[in-house]
N, C-alpha and C. Protein backbone atom coordinates (compact mmCIF):
# COMPACT_ATOMS: atom_id res chain seq x y z
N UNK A 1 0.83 -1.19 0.00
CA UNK A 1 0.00 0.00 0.00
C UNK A 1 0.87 1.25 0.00
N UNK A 2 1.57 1.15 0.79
CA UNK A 2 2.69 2.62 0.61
C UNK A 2 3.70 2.60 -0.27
N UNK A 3 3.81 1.35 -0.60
CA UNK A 3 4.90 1.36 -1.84
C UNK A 3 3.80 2.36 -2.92
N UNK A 4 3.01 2.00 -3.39
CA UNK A 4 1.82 2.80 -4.31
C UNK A 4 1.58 3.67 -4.32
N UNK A 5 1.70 4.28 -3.04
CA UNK A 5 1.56 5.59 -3.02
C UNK A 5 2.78 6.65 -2.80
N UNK A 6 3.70 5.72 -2.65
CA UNK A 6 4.91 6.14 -2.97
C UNK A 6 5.01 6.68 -4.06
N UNK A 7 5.01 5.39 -5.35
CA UNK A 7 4.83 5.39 -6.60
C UNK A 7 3.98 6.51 -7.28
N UNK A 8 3.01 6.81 -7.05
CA UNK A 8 2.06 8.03 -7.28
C UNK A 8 2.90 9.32 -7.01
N UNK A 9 3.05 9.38 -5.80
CA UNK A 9 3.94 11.02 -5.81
C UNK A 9 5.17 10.99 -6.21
N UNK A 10 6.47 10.18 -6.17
CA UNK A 10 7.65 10.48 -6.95
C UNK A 10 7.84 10.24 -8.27
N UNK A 11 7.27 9.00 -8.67
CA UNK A 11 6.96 8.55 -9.83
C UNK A 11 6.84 9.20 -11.38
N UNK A 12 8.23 8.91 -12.15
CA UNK A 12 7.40 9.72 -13.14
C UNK A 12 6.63 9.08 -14.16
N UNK A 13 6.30 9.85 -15.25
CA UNK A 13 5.23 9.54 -15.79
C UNK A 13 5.35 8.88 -17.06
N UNK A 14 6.25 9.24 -17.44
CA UNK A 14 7.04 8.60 -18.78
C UNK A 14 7.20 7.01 -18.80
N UNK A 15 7.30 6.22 -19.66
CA UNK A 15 7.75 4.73 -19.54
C UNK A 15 9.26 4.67 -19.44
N UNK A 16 9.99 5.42 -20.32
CA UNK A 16 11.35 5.35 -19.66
C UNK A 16 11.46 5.28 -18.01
N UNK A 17 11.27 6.82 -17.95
CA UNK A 17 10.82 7.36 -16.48
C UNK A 17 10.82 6.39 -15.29
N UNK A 18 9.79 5.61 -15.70
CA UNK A 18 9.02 4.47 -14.72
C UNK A 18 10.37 3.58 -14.95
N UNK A 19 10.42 2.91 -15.78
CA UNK A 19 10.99 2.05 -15.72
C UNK A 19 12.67 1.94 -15.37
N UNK A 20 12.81 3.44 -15.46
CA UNK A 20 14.25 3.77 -14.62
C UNK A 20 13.81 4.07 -13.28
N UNK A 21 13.27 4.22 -13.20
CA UNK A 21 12.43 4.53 -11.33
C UNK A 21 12.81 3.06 -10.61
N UNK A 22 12.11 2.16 -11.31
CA UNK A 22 11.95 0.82 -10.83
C UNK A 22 13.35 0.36 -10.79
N UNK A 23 14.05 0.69 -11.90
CA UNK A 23 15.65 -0.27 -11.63
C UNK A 23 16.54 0.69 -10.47
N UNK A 24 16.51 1.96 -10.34
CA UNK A 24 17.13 2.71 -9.93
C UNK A 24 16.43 1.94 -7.95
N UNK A 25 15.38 1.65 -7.61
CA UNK A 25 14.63 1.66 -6.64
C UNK A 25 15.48 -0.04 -6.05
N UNK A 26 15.11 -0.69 -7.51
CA UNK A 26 16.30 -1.97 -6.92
C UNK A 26 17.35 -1.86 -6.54
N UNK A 27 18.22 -1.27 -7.29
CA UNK A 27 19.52 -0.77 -6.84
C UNK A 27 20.05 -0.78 -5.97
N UNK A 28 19.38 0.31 -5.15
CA UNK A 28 18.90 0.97 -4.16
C UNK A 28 18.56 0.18 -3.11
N UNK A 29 17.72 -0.93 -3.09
CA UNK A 29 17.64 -1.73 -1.98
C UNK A 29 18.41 -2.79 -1.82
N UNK A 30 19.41 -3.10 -2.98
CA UNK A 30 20.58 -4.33 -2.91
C UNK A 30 21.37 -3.20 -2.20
N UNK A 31 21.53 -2.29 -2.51
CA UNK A 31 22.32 -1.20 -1.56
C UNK A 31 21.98 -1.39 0.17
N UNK A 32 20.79 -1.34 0.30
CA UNK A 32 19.95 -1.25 1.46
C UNK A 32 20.70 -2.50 2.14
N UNK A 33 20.60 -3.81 1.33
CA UNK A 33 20.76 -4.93 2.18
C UNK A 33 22.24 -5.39 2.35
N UNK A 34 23.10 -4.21 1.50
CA UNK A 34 24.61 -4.66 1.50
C UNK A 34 24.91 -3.61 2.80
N UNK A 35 24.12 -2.61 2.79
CA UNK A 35 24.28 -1.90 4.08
C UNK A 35 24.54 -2.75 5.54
N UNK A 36 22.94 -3.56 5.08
CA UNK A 36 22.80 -4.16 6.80
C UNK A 36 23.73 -5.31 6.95
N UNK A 37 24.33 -5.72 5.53
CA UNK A 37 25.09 -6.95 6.24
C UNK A 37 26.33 -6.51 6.49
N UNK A 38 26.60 -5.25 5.97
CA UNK A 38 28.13 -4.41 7.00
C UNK A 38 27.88 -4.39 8.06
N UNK A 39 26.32 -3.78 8.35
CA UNK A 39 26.37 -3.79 9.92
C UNK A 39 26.37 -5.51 10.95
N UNK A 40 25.42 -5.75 10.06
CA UNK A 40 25.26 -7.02 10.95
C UNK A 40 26.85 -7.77 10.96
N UNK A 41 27.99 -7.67 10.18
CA UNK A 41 28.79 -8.14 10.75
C UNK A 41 30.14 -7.22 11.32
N UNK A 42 29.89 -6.02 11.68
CA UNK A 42 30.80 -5.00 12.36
C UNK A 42 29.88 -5.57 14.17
N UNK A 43 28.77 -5.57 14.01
CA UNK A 43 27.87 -5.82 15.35
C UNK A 43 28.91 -7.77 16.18
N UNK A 44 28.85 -8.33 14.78
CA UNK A 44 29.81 -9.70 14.86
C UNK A 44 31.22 -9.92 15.21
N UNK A 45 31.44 -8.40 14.64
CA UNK A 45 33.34 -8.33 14.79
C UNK A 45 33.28 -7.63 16.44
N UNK A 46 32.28 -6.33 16.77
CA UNK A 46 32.25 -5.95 18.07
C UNK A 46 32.20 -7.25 19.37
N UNK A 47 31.35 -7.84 18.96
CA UNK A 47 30.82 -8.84 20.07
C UNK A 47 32.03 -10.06 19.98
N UNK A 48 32.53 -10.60 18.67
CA UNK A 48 34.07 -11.20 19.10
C UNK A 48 35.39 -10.89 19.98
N UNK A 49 34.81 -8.94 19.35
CA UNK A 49 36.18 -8.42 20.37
C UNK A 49 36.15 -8.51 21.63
N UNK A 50 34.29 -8.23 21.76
CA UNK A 50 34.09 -7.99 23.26
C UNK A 50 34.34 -9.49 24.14
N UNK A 51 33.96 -10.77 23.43
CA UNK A 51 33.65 -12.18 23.76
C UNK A 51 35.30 -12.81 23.88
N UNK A 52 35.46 -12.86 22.77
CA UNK A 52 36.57 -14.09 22.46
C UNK A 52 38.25 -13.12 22.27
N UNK A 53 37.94 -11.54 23.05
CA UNK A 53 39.53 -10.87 22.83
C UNK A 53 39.64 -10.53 21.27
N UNK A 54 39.23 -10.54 20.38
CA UNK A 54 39.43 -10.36 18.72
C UNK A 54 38.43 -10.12 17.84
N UNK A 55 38.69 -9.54 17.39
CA UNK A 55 37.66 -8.63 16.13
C UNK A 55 38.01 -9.92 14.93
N UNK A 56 37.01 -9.93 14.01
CA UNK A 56 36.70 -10.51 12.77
C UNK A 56 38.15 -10.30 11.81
N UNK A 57 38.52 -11.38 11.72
CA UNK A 57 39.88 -10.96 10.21
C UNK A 57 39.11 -10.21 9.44
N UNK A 58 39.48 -8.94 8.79
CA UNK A 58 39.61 -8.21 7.85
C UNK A 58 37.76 -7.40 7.85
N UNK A 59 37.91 -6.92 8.93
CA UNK A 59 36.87 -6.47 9.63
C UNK A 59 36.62 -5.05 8.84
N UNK A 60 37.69 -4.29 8.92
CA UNK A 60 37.69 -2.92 8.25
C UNK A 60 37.78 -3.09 6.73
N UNK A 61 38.16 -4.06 6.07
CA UNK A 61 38.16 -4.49 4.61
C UNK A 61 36.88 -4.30 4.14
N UNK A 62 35.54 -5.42 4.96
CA UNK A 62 34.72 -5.45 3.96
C UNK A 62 33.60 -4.18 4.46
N UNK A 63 34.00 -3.47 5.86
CA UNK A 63 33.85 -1.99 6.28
C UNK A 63 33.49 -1.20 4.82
N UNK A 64 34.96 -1.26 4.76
CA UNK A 64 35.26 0.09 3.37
C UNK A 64 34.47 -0.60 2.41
N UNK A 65 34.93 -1.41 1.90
CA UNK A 65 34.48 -2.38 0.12
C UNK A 65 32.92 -2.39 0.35
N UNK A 66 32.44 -2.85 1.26
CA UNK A 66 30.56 -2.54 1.37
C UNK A 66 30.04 -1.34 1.13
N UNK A 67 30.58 -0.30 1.69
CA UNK A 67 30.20 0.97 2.17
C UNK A 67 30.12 1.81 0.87
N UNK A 68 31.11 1.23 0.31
CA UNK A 68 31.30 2.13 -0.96
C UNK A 68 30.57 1.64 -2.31
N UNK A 69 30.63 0.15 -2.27
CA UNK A 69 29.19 -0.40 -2.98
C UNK A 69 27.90 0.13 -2.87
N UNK A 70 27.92 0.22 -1.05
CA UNK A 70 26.65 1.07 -0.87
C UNK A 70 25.87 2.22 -1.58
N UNK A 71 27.14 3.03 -1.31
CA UNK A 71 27.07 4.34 -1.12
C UNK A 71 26.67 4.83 -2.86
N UNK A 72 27.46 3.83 -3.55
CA UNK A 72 27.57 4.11 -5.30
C UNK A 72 25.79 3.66 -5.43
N UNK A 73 25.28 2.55 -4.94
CA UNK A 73 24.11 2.19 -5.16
C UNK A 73 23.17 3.29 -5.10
N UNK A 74 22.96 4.14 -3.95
CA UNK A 74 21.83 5.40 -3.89
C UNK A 74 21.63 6.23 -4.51
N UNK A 75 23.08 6.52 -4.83
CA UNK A 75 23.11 7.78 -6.10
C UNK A 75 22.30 7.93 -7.25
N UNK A 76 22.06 6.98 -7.72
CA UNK A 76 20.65 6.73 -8.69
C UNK A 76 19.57 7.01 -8.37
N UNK A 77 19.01 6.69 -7.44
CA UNK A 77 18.05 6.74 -6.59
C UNK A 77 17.49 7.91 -5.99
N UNK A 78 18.77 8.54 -5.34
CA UNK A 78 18.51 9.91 -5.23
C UNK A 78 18.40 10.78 -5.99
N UNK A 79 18.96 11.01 -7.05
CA UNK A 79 18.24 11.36 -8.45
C UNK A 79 17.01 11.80 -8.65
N UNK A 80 17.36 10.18 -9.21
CA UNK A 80 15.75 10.01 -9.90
C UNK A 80 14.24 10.46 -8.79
N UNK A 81 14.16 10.92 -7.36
CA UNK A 81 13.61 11.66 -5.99
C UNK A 81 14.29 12.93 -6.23
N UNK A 82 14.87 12.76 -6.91
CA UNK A 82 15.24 13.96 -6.65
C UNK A 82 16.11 14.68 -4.98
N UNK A 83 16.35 14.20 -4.59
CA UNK A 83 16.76 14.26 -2.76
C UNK A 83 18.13 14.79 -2.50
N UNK A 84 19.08 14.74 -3.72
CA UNK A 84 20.07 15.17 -3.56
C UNK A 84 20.50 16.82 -3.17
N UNK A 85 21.20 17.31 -2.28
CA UNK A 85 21.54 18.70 -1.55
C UNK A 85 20.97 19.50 -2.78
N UNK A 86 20.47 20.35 -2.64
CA UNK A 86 20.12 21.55 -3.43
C UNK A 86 20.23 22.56 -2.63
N UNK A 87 21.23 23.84 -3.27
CA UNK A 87 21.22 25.72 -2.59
C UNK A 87 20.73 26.11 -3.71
N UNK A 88 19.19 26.54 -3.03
CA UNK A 88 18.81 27.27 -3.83
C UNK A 88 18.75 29.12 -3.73
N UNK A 89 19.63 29.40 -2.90
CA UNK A 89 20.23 30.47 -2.10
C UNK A 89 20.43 31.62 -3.65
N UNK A 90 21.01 31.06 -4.47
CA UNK A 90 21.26 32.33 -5.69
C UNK A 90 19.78 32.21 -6.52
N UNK A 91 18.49 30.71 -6.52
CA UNK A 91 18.02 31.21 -7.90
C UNK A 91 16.78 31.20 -7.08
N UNK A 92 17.14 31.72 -5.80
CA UNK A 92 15.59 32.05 -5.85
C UNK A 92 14.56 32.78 -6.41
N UNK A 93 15.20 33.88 -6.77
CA UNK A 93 14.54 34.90 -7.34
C UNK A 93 14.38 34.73 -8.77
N UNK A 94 14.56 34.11 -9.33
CA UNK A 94 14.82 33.09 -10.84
C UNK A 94 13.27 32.88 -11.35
N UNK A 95 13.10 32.46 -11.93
CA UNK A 95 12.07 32.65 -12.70
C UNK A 95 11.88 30.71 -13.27
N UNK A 96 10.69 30.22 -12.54
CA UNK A 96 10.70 28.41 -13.00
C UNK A 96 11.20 28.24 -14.38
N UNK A 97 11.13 29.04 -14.88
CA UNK A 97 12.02 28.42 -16.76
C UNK A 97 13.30 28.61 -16.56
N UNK A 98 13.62 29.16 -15.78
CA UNK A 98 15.56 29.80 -16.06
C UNK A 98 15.68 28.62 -14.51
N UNK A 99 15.22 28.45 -13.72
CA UNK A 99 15.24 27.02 -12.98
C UNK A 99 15.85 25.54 -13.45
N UNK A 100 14.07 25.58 -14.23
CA UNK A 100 14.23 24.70 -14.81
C UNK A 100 15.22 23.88 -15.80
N UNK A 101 15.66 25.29 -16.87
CA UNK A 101 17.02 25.64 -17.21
C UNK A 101 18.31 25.28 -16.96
N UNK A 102 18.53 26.03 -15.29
CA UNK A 102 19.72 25.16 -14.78
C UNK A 102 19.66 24.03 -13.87
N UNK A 103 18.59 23.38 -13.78
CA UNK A 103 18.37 21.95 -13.08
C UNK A 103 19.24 21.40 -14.63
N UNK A 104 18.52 21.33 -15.47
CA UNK A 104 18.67 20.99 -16.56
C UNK A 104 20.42 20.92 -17.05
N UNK A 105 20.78 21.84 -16.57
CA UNK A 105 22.01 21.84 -17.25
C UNK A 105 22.98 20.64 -16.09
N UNK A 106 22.43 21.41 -14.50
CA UNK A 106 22.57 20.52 -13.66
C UNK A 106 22.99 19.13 -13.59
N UNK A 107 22.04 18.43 -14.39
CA UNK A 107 21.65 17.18 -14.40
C UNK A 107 22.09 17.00 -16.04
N UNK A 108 22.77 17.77 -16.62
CA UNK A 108 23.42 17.30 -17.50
C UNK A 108 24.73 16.98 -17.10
N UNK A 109 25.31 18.30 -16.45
CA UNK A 109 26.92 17.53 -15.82
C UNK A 109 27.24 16.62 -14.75
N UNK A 110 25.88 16.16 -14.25
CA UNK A 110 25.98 14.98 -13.46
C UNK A 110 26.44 14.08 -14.33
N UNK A 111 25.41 13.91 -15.35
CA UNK A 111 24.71 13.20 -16.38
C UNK A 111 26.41 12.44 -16.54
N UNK A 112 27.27 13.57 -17.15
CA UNK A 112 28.46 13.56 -17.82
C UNK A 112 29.37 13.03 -16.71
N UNK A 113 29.72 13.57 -15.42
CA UNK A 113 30.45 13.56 -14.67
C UNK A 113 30.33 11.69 -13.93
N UNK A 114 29.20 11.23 -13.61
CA UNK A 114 28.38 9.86 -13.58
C UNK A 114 29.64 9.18 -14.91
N UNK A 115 29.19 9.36 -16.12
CA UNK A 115 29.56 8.04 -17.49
C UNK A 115 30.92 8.51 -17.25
N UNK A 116 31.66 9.71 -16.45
CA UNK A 116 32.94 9.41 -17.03
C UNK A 116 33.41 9.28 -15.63
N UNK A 117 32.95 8.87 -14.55
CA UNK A 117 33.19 7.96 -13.40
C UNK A 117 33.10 6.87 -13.89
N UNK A 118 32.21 6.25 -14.41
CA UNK A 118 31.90 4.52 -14.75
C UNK A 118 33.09 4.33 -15.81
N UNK A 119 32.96 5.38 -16.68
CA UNK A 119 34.05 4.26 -17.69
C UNK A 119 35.46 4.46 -17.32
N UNK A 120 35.93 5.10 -16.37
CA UNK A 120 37.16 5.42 -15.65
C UNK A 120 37.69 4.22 -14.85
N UNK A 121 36.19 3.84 -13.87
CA UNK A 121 36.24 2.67 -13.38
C UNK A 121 36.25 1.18 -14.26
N UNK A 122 35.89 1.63 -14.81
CA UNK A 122 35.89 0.29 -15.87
C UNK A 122 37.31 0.21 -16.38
N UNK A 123 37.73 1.23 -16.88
CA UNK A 123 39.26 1.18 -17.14
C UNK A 123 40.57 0.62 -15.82
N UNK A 124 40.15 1.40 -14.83
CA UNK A 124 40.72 0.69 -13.78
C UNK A 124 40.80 -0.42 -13.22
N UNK A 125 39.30 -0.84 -13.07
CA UNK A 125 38.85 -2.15 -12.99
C UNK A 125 39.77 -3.12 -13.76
N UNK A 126 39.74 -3.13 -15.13
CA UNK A 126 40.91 -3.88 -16.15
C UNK A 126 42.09 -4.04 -15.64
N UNK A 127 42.44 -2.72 -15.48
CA UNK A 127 43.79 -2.73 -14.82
C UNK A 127 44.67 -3.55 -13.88
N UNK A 128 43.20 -3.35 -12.49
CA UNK A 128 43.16 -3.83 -11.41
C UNK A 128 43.15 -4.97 -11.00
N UNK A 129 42.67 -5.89 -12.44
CA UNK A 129 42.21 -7.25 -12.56
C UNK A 129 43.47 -7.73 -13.11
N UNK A 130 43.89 -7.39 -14.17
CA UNK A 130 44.63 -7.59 -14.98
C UNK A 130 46.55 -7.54 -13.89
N UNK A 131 46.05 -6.65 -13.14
CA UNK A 131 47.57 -6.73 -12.17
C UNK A 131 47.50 -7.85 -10.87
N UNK A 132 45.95 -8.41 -10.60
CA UNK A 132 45.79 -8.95 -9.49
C UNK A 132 45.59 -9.07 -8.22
N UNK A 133 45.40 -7.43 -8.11
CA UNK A 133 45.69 -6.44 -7.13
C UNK A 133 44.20 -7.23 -6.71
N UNK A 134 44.52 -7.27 -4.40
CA UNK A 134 43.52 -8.02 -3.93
C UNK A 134 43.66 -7.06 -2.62
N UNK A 135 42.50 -7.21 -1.55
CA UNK A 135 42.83 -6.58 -0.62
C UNK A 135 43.70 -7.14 0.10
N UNK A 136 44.27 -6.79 1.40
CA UNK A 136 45.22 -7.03 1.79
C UNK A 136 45.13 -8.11 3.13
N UNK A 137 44.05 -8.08 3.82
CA UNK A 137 44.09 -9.06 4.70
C UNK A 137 42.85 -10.41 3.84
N UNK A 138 42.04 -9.99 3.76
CA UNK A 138 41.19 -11.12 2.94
C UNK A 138 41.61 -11.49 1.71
N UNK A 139 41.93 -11.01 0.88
CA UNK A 139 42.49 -11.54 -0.20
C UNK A 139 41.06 -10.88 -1.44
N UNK A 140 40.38 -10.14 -0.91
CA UNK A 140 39.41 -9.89 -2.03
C UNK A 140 39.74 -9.37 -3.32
N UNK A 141 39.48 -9.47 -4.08
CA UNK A 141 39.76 -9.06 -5.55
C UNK A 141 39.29 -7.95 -5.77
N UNK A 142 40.42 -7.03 -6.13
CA UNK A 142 39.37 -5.47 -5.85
C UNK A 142 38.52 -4.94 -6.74
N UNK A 143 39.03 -5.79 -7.93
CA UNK A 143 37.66 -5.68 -9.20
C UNK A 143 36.74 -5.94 -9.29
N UNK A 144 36.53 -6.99 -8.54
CA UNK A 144 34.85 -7.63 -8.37
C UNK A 144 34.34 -5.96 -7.57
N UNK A 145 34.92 -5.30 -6.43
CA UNK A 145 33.91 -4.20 -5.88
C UNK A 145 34.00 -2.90 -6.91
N UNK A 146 34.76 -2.95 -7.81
CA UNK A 146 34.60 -1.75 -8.87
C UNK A 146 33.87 -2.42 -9.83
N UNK A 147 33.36 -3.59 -10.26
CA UNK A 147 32.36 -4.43 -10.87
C UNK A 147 30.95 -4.37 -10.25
N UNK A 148 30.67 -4.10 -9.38
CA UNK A 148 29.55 -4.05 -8.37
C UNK A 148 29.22 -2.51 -8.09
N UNK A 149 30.35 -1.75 -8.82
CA UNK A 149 30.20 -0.14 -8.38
C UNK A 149 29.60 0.63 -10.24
N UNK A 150 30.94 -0.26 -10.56
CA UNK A 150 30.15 0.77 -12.09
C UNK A 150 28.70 0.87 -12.40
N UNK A 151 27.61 -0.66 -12.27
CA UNK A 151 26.49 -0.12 -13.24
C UNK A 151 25.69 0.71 -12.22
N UNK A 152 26.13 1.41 -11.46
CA UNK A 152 25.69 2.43 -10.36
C UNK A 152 25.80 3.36 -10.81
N UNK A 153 27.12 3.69 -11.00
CA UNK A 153 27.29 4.84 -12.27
C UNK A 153 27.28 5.48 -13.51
N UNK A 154 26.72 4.12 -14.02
CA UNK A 154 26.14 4.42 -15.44
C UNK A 154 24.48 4.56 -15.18
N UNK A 155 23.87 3.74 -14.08
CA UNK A 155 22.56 4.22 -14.13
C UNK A 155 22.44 5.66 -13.90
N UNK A 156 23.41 5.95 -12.84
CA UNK A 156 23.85 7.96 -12.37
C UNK A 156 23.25 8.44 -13.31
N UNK A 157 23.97 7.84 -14.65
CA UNK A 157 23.96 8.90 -15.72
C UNK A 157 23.18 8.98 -16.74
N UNK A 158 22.75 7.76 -16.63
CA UNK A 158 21.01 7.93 -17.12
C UNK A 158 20.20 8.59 -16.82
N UNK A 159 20.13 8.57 -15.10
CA UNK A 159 18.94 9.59 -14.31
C UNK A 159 19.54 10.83 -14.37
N UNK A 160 20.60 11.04 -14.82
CA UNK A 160 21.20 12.46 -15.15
C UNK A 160 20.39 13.02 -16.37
N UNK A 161 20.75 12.00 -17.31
CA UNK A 161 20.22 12.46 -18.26
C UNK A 161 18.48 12.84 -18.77
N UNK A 162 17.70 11.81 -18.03
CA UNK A 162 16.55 11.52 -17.74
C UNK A 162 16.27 12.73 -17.27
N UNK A 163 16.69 13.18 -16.34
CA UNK A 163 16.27 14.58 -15.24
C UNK A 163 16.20 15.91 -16.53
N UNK A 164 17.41 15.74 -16.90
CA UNK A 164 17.73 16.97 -17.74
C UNK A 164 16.49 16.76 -18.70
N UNK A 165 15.77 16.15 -19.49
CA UNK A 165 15.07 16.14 -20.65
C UNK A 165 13.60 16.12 -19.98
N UNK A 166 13.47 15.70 -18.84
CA UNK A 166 12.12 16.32 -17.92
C UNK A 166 12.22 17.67 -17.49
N UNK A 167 13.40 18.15 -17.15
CA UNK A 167 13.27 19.84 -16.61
C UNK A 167 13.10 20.08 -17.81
N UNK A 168 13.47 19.92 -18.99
CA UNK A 168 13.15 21.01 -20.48
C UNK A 168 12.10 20.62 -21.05
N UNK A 169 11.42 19.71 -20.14
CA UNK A 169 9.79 19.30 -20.62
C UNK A 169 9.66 18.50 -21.45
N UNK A 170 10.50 17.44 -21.79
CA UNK A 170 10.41 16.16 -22.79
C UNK A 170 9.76 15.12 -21.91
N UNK A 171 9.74 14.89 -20.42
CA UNK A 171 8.86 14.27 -19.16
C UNK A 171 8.10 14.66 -18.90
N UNK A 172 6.94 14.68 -18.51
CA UNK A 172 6.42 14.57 -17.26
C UNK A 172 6.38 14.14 -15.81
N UNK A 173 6.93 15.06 -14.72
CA UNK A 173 7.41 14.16 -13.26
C UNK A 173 6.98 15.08 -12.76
């Protein structure tokens, strides 16, 4: 029931729209659940230290490597809600078309700044793979978490782009 009515007020209206809503919303909650299993096992590494004298091998490893999976996951999300920091301190006095305008342009250099994060990472990623490079106490492969980070940032830049062609009125949202 509140998912629906969720859906009703952020929701846009377009089929693209929607249907980047919906992937961006998954995302977003594999984000959600990579969140809780950082926590649920920092709560595992606390209670070893506290129990058995010792924290979890490579406790702060999958700390960072989750967090930042995380963190790449929302960015879409917030977007496409729109939720991300806005000062609107200089356009207030602006006029909704010259707004709209620079949302627009806004959400174009996200748009840009997003695809040339992802394919940066993707380049690195190669790199990264290609040299073998792993973390240092677990042994994780650090490409698999820049593999798990890019299509975060290419969705970025979809809802970048998406945003921009709704502020100039090609959407409805």
């Amino acid at each position: 029931m509140a998912d629906s009515v969720l859906m009703q007020v952020i929701a846009p209206r377009d089929r693209f729209g929607r249907v980047l809503f919906r992937l961006c919303r998954g995302v977003a909650l594999t984000g959600g659940l990579t969140l809780l299993a950082v926590a649920a096992m920092t709560v595992a590494s606390v209670a070893s230290r506290a129990l058995a004298g010792h924290a979890l091998l490579g406790d702060f490893e999958l700390v960072q490597l989750g967090c930042a999976v995380a963190v790449a996951s929302f960015l879409p999300y917030g977007q496409m809600r729109r939720t991300h920091v806005l000062v609107d301190f200089f356009t207030s006095g602006m006029s909704p078309r010259s707004k709209r305008r620079l949302d627009a342009v806004g959400a174009l250099l996200l748009a840009t700044c997003a695809a040339a994060i992802a394919w940066q990472m993707t380049i690195g990623m190669l790199e990264i793979r290609a040299a073998g490079e792993t973390s240092m106490l677990l042994g994780v492969p650090v490409w698999a978490v820049y593999l798990m980070m890019v299509p975060s940032f290419a969705l970025l830049s979809l809802t970048g782009l998406h945003s921009a062609w709704t502020f100039l009125g090609g959407g409805e949202s």
